[in-house]
C-alpha atoms as a PDB file:
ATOM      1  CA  UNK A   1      -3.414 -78.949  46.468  1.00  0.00           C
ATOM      2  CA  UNK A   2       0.376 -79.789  46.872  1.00  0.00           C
ATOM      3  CA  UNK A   3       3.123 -77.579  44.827  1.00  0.00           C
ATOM      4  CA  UNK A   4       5.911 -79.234  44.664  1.00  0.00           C
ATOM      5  CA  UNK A   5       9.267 -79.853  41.991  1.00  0.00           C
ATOM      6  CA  UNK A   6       8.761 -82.131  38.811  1.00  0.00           C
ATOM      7  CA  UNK A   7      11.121 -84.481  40.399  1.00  0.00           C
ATOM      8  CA  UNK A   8       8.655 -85.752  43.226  1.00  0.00           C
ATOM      9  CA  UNK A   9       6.017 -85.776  41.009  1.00  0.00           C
ATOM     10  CA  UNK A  10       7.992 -88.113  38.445  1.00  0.00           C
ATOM     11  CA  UNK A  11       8.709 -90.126  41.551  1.00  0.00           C
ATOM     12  CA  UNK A  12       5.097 -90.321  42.694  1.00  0.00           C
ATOM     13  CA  UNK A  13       3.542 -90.886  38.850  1.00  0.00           C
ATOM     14  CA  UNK A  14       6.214 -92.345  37.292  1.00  0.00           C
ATOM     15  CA  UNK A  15       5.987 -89.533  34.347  1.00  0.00           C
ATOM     16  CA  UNK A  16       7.893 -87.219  33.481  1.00  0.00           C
ATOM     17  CA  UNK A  17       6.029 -83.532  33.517  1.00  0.00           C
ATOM     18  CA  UNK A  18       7.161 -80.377  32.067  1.00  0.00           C
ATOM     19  CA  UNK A  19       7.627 -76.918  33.821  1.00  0.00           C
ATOM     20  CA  UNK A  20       4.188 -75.263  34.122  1.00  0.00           C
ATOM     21  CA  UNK A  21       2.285 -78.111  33.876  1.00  0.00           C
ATOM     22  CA  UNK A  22      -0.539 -79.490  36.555  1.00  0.00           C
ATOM     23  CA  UNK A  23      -0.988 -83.073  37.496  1.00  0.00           C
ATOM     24  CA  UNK A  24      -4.475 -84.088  38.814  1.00  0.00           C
ATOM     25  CA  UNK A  25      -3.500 -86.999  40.878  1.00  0.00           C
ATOM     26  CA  UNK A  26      -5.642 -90.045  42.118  1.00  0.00           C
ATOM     27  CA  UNK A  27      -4.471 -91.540  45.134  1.00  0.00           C
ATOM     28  CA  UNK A  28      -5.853 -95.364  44.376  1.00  0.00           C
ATOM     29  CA  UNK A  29      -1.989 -97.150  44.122  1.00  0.00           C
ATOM     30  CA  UNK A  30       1.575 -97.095  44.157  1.00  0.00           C
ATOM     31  CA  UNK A  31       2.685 -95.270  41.815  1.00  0.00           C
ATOM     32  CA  UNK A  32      -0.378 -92.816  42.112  1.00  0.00           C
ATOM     33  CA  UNK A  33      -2.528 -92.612  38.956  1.00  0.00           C
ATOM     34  CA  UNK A  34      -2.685 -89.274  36.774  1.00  0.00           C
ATOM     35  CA  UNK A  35      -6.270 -88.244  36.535  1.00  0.00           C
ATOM     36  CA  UNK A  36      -5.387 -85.211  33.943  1.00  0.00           C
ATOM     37  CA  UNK A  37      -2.899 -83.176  33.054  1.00  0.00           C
ATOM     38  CA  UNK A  38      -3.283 -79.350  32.231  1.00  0.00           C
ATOM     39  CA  UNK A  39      -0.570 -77.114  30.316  1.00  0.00           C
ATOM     40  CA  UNK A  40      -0.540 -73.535  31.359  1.00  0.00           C
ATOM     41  CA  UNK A  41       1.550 -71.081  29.303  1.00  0.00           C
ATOM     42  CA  UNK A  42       2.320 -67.982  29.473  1.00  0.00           C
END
């Protein structure tokens, strides 16, 4: 598991994400590849 700021993870995906929300990542390319993505709220 890696926390880390939307920024580097819009880097990595090439997505954007929102606050709060998890990306499953798959490490098979450049960028990586989004498995899933989960939406927690409050």
């Amino acid at each position: 598991m890696v926390v880390t700021d939307k920024l580097v993870i819009s880097d990595l995906t090439n997505r954007t994400v929102s606050a709060g929300e998890v990306s499953v990542l798959k490490p098979s390319g450049d960028p990586l590849d989004v498995a899933g993505q989960l939406s927690l709220s409050p």
